[in-house]
Structures are given as C-alpha cells and as structure tokens.
C-alpha atoms as a PDB file:
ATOM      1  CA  UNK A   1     -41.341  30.124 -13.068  1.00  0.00           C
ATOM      2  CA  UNK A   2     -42.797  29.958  -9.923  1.00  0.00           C
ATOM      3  CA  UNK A   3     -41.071  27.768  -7.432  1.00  0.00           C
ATOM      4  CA  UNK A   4     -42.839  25.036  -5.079  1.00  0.00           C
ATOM      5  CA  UNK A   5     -42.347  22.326  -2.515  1.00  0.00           C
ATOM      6  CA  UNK A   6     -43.102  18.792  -2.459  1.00  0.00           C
ATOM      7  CA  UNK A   7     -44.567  18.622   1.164  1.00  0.00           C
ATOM      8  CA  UNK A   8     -44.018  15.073   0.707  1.00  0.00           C
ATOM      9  CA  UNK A   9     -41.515  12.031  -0.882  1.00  0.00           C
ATOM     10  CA  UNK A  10     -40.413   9.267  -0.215  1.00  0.00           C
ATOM     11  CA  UNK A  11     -36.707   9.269  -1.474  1.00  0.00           C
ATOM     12  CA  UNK A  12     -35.585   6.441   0.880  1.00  0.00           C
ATOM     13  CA  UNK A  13     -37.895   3.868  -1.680  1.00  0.00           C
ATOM     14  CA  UNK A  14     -35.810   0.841  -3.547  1.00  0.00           C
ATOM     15  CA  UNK A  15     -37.291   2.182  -7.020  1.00  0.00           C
ATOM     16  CA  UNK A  16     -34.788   5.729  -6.142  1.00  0.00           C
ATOM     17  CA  UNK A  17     -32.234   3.290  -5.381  1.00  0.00           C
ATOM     18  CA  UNK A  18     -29.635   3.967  -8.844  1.00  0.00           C
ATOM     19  CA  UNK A  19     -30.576   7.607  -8.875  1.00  0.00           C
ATOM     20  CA  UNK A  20     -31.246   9.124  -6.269  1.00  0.00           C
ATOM     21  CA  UNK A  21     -28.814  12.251  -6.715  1.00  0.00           C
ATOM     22  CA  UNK A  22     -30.314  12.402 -10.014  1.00  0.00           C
ATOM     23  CA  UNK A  23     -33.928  12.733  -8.750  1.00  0.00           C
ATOM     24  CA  UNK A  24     -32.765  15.478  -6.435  1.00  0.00           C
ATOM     25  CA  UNK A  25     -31.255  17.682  -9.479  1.00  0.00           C
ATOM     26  CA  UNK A  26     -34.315  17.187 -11.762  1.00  0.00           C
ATOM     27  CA  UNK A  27     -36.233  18.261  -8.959  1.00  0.00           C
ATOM     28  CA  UNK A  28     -34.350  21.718  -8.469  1.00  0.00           C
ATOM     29  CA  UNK A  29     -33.746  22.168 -12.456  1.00  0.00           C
ATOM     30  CA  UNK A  30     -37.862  22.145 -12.172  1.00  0.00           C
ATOM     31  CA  UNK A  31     -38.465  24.790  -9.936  1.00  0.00           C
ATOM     32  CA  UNK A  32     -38.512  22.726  -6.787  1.00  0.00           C
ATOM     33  CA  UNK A  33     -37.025  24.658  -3.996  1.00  0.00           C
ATOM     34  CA  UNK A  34     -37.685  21.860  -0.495  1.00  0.00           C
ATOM     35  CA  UNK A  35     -39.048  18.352  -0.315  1.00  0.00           C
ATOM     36  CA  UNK A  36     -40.439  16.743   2.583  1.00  0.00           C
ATOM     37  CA  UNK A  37     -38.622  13.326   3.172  1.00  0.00           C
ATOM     38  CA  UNK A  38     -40.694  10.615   4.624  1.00  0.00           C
ATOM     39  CA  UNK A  39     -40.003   8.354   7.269  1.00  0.00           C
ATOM     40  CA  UNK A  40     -42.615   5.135   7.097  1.00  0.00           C
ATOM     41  CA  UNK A  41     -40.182   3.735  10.645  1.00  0.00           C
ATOM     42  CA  UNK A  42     -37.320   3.678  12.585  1.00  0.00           C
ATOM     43  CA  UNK A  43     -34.991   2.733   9.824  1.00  0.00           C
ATOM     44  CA  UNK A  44     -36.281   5.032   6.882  1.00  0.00           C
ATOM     45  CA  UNK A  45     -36.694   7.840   9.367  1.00  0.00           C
ATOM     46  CA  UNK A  46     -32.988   7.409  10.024  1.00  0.00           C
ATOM     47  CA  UNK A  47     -32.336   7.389   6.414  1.00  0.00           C
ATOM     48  CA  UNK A  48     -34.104  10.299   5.450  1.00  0.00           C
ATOM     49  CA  UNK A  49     -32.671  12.474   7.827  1.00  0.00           C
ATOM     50  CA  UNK A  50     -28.906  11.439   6.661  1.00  0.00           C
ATOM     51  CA  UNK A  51     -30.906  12.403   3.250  1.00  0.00           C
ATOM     52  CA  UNK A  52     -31.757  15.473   4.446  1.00  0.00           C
ATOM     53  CA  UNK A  53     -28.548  16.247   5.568  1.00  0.00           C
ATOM     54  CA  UNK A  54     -27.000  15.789   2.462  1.00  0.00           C
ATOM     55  CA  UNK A  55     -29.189  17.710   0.188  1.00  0.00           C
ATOM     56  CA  UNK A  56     -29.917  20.124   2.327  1.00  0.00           C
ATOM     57  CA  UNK A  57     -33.801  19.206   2.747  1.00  0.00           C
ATOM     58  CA  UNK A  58     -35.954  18.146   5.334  1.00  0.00           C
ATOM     59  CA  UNK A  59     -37.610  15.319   6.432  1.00  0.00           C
ATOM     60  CA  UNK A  60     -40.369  13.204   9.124  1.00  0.00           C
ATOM     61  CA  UNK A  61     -39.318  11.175  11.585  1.00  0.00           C
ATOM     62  CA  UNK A  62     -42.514   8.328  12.983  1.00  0.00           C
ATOM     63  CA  UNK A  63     -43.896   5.207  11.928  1.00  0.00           C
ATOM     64  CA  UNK A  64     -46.528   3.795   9.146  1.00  0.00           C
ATOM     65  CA  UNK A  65     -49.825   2.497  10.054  1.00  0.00           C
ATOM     66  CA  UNK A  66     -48.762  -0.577   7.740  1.00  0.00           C
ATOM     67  CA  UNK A  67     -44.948  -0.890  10.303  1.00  0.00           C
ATOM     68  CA  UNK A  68     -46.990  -0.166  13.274  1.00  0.00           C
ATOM     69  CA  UNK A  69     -47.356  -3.979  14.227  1.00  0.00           C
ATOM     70  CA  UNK A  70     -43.000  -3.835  14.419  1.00  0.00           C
ATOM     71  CA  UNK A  71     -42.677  -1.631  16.424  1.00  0.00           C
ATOM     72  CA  UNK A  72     -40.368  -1.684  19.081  1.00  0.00           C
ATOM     73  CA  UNK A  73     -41.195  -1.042  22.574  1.00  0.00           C
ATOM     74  CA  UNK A  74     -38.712   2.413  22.907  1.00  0.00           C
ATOM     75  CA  UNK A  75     -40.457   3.859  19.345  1.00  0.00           C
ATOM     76  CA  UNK A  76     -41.000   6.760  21.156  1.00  0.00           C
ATOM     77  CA  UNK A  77     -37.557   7.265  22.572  1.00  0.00           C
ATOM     78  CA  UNK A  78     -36.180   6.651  19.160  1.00  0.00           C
ATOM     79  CA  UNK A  79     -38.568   8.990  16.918  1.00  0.00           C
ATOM     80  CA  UNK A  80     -37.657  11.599  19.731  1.00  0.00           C
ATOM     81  CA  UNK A  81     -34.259  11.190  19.544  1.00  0.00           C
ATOM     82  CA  UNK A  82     -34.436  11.268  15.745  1.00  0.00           C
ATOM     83  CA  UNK A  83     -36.960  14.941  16.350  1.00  0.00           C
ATOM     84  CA  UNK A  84     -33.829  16.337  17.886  1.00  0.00           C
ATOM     85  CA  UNK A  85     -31.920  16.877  14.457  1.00  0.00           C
ATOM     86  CA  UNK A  86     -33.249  20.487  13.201  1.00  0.00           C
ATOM     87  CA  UNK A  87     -33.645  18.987   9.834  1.00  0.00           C
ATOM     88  CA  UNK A  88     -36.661  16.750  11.021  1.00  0.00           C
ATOM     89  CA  UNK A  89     -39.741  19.457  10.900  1.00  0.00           C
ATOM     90  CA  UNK A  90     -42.897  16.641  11.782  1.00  0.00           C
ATOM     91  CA  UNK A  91     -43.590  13.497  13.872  1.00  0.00           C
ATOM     92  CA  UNK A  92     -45.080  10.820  11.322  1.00  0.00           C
ATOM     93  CA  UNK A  93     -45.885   9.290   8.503  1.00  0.00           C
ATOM     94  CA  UNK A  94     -48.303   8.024  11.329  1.00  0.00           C
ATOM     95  CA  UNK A  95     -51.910   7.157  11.254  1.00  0.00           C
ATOM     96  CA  UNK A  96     -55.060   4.430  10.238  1.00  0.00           C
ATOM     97  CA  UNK A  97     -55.044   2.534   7.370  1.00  0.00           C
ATOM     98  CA  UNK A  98     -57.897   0.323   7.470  1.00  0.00           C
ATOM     99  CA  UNK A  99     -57.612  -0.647   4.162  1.00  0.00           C
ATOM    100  CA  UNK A 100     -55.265  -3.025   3.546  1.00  0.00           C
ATOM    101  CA  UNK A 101     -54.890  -3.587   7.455  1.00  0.00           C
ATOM    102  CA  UNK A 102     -51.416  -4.708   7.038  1.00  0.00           C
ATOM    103  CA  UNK A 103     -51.130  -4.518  11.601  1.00  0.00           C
ATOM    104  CA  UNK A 104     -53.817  -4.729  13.764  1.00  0.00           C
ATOM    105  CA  UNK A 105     -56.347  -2.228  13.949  1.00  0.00           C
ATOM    106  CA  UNK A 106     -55.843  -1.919  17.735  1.00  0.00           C
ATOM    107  CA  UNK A 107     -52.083  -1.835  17.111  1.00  0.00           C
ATOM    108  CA  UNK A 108     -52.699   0.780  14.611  1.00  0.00           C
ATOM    109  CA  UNK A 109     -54.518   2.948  16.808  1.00  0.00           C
ATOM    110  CA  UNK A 110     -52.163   2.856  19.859  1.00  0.00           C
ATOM    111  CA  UNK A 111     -48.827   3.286  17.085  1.00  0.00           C
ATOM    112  CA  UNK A 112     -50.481   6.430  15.991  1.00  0.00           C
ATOM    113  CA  UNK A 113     -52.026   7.975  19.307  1.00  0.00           C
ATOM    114  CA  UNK A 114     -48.653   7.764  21.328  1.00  0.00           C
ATOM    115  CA  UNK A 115     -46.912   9.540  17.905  1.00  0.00           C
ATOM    116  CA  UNK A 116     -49.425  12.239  18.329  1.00  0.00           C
ATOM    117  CA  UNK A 117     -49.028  12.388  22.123  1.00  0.00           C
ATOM    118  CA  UNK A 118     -45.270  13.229  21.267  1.00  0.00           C
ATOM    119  CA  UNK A 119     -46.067  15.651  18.664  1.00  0.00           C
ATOM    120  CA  UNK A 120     -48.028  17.587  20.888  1.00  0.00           C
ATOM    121  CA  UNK A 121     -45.350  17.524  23.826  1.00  0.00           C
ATOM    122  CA  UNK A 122     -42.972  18.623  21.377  1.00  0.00           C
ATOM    123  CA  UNK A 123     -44.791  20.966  19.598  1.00  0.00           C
ATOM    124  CA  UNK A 124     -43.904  19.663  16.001  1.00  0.00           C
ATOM    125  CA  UNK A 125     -46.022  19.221  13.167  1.00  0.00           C
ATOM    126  CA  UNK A 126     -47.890  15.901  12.202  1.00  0.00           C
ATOM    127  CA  UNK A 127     -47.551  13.692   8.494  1.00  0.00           C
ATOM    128  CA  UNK A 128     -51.223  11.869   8.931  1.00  0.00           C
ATOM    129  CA  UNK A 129     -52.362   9.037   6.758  1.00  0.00           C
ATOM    130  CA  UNK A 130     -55.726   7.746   6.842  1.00  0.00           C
ATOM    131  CA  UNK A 131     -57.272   5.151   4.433  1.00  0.00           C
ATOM    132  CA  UNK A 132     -60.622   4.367   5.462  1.00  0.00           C
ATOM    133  CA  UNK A 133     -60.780   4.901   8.711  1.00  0.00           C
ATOM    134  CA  UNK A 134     -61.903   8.646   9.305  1.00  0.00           C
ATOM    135  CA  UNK A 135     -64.019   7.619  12.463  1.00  0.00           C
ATOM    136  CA  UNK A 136     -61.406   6.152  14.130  1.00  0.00           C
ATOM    137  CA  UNK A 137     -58.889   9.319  13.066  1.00  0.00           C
ATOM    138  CA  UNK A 138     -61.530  11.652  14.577  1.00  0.00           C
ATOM    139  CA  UNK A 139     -61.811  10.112  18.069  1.00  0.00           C
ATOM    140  CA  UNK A 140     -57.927  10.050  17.835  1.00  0.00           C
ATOM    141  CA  UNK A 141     -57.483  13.368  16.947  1.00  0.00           C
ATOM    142  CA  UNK A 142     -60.275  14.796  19.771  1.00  0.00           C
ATOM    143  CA  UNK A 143     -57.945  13.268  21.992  1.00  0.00           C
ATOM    144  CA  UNK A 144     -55.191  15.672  21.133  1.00  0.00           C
ATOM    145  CA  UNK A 145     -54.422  19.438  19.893  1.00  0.00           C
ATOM    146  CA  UNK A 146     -51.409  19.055  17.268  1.00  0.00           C
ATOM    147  CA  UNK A 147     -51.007  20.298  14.262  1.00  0.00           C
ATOM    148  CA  UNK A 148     -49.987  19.041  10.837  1.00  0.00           C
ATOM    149  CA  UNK A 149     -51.184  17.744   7.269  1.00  0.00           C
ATOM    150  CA  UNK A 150     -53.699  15.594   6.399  1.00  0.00           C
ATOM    151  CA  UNK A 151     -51.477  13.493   3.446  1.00  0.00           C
ATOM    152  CA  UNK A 152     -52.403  12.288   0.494  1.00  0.00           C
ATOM    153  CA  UNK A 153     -56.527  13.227   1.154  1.00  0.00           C
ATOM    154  CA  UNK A 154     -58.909  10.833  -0.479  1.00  0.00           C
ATOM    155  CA  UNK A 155     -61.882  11.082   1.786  1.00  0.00           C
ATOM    156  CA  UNK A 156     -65.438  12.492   1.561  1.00  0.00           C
ATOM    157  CA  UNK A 157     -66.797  16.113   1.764  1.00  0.00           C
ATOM    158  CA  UNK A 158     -67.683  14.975   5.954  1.00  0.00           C
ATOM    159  CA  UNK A 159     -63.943  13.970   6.262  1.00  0.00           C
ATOM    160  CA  UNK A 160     -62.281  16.828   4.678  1.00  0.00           C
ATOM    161  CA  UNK A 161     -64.479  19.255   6.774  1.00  0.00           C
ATOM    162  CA  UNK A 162     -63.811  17.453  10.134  1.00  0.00           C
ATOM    163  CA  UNK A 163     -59.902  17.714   8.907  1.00  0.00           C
ATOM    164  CA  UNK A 164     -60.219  21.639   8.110  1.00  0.00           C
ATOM    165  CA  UNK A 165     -62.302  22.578  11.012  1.00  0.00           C
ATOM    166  CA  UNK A 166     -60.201  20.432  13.255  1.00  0.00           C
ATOM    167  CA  UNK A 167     -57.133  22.979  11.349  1.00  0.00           C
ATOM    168  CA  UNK A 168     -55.240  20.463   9.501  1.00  0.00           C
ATOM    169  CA  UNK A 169     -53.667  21.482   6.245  1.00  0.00           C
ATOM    170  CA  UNK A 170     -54.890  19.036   3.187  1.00  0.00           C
ATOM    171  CA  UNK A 171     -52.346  17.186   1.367  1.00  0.00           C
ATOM    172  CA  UNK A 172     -53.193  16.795  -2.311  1.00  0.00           C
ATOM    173  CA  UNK A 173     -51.540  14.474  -4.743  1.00  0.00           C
ATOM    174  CA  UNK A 174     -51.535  13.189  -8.330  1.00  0.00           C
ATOM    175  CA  UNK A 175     -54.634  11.210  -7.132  1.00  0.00           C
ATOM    176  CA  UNK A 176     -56.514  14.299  -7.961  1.00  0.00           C
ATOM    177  CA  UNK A 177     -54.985  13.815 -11.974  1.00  0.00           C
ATOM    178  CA  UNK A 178     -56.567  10.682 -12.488  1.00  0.00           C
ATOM    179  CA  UNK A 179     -60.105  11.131 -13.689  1.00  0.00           C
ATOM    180  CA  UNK A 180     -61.367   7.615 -12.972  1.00  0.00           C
ATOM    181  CA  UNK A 181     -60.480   7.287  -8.596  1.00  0.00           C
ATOM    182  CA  UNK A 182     -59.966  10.668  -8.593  1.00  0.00           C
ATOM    183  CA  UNK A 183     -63.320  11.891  -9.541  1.00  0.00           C
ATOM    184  CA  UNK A 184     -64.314  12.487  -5.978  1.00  0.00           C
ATOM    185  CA  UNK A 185     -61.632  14.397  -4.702  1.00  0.00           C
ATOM    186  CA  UNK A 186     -61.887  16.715  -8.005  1.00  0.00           C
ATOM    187  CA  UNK A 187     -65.171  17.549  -7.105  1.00  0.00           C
ATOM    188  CA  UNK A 188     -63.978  18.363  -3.601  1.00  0.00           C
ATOM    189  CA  UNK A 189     -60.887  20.348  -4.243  1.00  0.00           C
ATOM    190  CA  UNK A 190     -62.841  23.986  -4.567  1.00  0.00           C
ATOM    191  CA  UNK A 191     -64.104  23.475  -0.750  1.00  0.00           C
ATOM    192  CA  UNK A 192     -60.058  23.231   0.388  1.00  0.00           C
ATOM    193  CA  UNK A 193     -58.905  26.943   0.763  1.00  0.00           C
ATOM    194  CA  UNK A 194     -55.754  28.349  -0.512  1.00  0.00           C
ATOM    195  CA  UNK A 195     -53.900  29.122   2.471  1.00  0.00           C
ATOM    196  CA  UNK A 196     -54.657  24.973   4.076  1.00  0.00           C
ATOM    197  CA  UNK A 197     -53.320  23.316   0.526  1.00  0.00           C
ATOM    198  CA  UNK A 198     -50.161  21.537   0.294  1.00  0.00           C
ATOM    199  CA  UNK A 199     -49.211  19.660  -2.511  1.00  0.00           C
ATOM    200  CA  UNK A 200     -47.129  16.394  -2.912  1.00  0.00           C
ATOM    201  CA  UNK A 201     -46.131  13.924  -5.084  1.00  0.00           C
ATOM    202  CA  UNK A 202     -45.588  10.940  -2.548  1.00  0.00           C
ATOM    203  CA  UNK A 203     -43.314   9.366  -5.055  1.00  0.00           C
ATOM    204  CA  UNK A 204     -42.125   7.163  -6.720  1.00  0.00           C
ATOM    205  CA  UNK A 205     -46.036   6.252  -6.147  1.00  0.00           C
ATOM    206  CA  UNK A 206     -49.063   8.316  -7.606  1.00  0.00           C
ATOM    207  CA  UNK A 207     -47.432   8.951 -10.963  1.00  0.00           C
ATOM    208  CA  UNK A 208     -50.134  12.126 -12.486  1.00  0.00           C
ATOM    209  CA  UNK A 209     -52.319  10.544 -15.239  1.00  0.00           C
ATOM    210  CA  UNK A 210     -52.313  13.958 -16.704  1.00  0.00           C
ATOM    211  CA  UNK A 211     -48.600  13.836 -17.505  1.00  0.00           C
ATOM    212  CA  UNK A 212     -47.894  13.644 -21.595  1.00  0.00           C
ATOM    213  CA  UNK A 213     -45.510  11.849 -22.668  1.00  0.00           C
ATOM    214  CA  UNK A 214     -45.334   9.495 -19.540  1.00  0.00           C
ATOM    215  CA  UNK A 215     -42.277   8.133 -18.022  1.00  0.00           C
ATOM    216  CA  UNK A 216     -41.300   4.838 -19.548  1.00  0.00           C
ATOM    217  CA  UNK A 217     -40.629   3.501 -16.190  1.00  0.00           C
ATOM    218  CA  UNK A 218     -44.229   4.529 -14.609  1.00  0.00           C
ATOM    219  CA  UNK A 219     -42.411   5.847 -11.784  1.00  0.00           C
ATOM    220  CA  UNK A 220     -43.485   9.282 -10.153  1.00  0.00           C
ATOM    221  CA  UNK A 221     -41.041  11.883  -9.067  1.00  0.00           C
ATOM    222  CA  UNK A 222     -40.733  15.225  -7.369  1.00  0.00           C
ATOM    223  CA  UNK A 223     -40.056  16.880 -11.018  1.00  0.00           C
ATOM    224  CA  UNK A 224     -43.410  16.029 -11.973  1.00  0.00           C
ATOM    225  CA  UNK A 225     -45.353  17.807  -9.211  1.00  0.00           C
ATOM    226  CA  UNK A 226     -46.257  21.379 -11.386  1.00  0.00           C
ATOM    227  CA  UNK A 227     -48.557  18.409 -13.065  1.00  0.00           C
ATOM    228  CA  UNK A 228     -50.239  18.405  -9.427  1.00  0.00           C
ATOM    229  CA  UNK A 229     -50.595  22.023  -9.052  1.00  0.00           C
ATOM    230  CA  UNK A 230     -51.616  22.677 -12.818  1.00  0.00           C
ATOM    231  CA  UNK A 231     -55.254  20.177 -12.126  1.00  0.00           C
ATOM    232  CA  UNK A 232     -55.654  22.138  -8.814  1.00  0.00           C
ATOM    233  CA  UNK A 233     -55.339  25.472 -10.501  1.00  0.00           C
ATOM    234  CA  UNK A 234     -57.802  24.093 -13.295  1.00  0.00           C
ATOM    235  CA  UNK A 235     -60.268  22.574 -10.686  1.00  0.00           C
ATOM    236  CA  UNK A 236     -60.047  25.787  -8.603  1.00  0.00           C
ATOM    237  CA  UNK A 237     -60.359  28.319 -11.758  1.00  0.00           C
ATOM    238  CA  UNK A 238     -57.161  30.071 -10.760  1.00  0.00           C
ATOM    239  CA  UNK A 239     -53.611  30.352 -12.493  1.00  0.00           C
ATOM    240  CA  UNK A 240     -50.461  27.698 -11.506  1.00  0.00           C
ATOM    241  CA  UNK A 241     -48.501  30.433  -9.997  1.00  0.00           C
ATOM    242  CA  UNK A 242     -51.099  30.844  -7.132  1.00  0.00           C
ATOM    243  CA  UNK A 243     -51.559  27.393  -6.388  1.00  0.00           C
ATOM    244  CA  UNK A 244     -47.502  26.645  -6.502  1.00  0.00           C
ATOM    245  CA  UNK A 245     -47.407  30.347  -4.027  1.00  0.00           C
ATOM    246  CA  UNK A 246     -50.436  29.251  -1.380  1.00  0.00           C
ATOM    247  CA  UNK A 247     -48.446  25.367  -1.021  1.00  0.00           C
ATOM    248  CA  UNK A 248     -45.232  26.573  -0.569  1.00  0.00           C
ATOM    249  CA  UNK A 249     -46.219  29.909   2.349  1.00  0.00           C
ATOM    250  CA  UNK A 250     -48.482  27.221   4.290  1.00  0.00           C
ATOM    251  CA  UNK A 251     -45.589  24.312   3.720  1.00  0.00           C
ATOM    252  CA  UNK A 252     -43.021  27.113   5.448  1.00  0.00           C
ATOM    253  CA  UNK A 253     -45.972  28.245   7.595  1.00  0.00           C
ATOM    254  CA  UNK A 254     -46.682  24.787   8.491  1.00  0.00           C
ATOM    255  CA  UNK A 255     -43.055  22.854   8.659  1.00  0.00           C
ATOM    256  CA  UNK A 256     -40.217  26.017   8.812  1.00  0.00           C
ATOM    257  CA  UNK A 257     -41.243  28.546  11.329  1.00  0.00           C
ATOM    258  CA  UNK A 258     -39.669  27.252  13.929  1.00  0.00           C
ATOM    259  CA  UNK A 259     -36.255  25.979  12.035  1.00  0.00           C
ATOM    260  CA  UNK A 260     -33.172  27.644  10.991  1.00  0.00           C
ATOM    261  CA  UNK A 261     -32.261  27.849   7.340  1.00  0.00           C
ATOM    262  CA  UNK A 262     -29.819  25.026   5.986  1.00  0.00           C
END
C-alpha cells in the first residue's frame, strides 16, 4: 500500500496522554511513513520536538492564534532557538482565528506577523491557521514572501485562490469527510491541484465521519488519515494511491528539502 504523511498532529494533546507510543506504531503499521508535530506555543513546541526526537519525526515550532495573548516578550528568541534543532522543518502553528477570538484581534495579528517575519529571515516553511479572518491573513501575508501550508482549509473559492496564487500548499483534513460542514470544501477540492495538496489529520480533533466502524472513544488519529485521502481521491475522480503520492512529494518538497534524514 501506498505510504503517506500526516503533514500535521498534534501528539503533545492530553487525550494522547496514556498512549502515545501506541499512536505512533498504529500509525507506521498503517502505511504512515512522517508526521508533522505541532507546536500551538512555547511549551508544546518544546515538547514536540523532544517528540520528534524520539520517534524519529518532525515537528513546528511557533505559537497559536488562540496562545497569542501569552506570549512572552522574547517569543521570537525562543521559537528561533527552538528552529535551530534540524528536526523542526516550519515556524507556526501561527495565524488569525477570528472565530472564537480567544486573544485580541490586534494581539493576534502582531503574534502572527513577527512569526512570519522570522520565517522569512530564516527561510523555513510556515503552519498557517486562519478561521474567519481571510482579509486580515491577506494583508498579512502581502506583507511578506514565505512559504508554507495553508492548514486545515475551510474557506471560500476567493480564499483558496488568494492562498494558491499567493503559492501556499492547502492543508486538507477530515473536515472534507463530513457531508454536513464539509459540503463547501467538497465542492472546492477539484480547484486544489495535485502537486499544492497536503493532507492531515490534526488529531486527536477532526475524527473522518466517513470512518466505519468508528472509534469508541471519538478520538481521531494519524492511522485514520487513508480515510482523508480516500474522499479526496473520490471528490477528485482519481485513485488513493495518487492522492497519498502528490501529499507526501509536496510534504518532502515543502518541509524536507533542506533537512538531513533522521
């Protein structure tokens, strides 16, 4: 079976707490080769790199939209010094969320701007979220040239062709497996082309509607993302092995060209 990579998890979560080792070996007994570890701040940045380390994967290092009102004054110095470790391939999970505003909007906005600042002095990848608040993301992002993933897309067809034009990658989830919020995205997922289409499961959250029989616990995991790539395939009219190919080139593309193998 084709293999694939989950361009995004985050294995640091409370709900991975008991089995976390566990959730690692399902993942390679089901053909998943890397996973993309995600920092949300300082501290789960730190602890996703030590989890990275010790599975041999690799992971973000930035701040949340939602953490962006605590951060400390030296974030910067402290993401960068976290950027140094070859196992950390992207500045982020950084962005808008507008939401659930959990920090100030203005807060937000400054969080994310000096994150992509860094990422373009450094030359590293970007993990973007955005939740209502493309207008904002596009003045941010004309401000900058950086590269990096749009995660976990839920937008409009306006949004996801300011995204591809601008040259993100699009992040796709099990979002686009649930046919009631989902509907949107479906209809948008022919417009995303192969070679810009990374696939996640952001879990434990996201858990794909499509999956039969579901987990007792309702709680997503990295084993489950061929459930991902098997709607995209459907949606796109194409087989799973090119979908689970095209994610994992533009995830090494994207997040491995510059590092050394582990």
């Amino acid at each position: 079976m084709q293999t694939m990579i989950d361009a995004g998890v985050n294995l640091t979560s409370s709900q991975f707490d008991k089995d976390r080792t566990d959730i690692v070996a399902r993942a390679r007994a089901n053909h998943i080769s890397n996973m993309l570890l995600i920092g949300c701040d300082l501290a789960s940045s730190e602890q996703s790199l030590a989890l990275a380390n010790t599975h041999q994967l690799v992971s973000t290092a930035g701040i949340h939209p939602h953490d962006a009102k605590d951060a400390p004054n030296d974030f910067i110095a402290q993401i960068t010094q976290l950027a140094n470790s070859p196992q950390v391939v992207a500045i982020g999970e950084c962005g808008l969320d507008f939401n659930r505003d959990f920090s100030p909007r203005d807060i937000q906005a400054h969080v994310c701007n000096e994150q992509f600042a860094l990422a373009q002095q450094l030359n590293m990848p970007t993990y973007i979220h955005e939740r209502d608040a493309h207008e904002h993301m596009k003045a941010l992002l004309s401000g900058h040239q950086i590269k990096g993933v749009l995660h976990c897309f839920t937008g409009d067809k306006q949004a996801l062709k300011f995204y591809l034009d601008y040259g993100l990658m699009i992040g796709i989830t099990g979002w686009v497996c649930d046919e009631r919020r989902g509907q949107q995205l479906r209809e948008l997922i022919s417009y995303i082309p192969n070679d810009r289409l990374l696939i996640e499961t952001d879990a434990p959250y996201l858990l794909p509607r499509t999956l039969s029989p579901k987990p007792k616990s309702r709680r997503n995991e990295p084993a489950y993302l061929s459930a991902v790539a098997t709607q995209i395939a459907e949606l796109k009219g194409t087989d799973y092995a090119t979908i689970a190919m095209h994610s994992s080139d533009n995830f090494n593309t994207l997040f491995m060209t510059n590092q050394s193998s582990y």
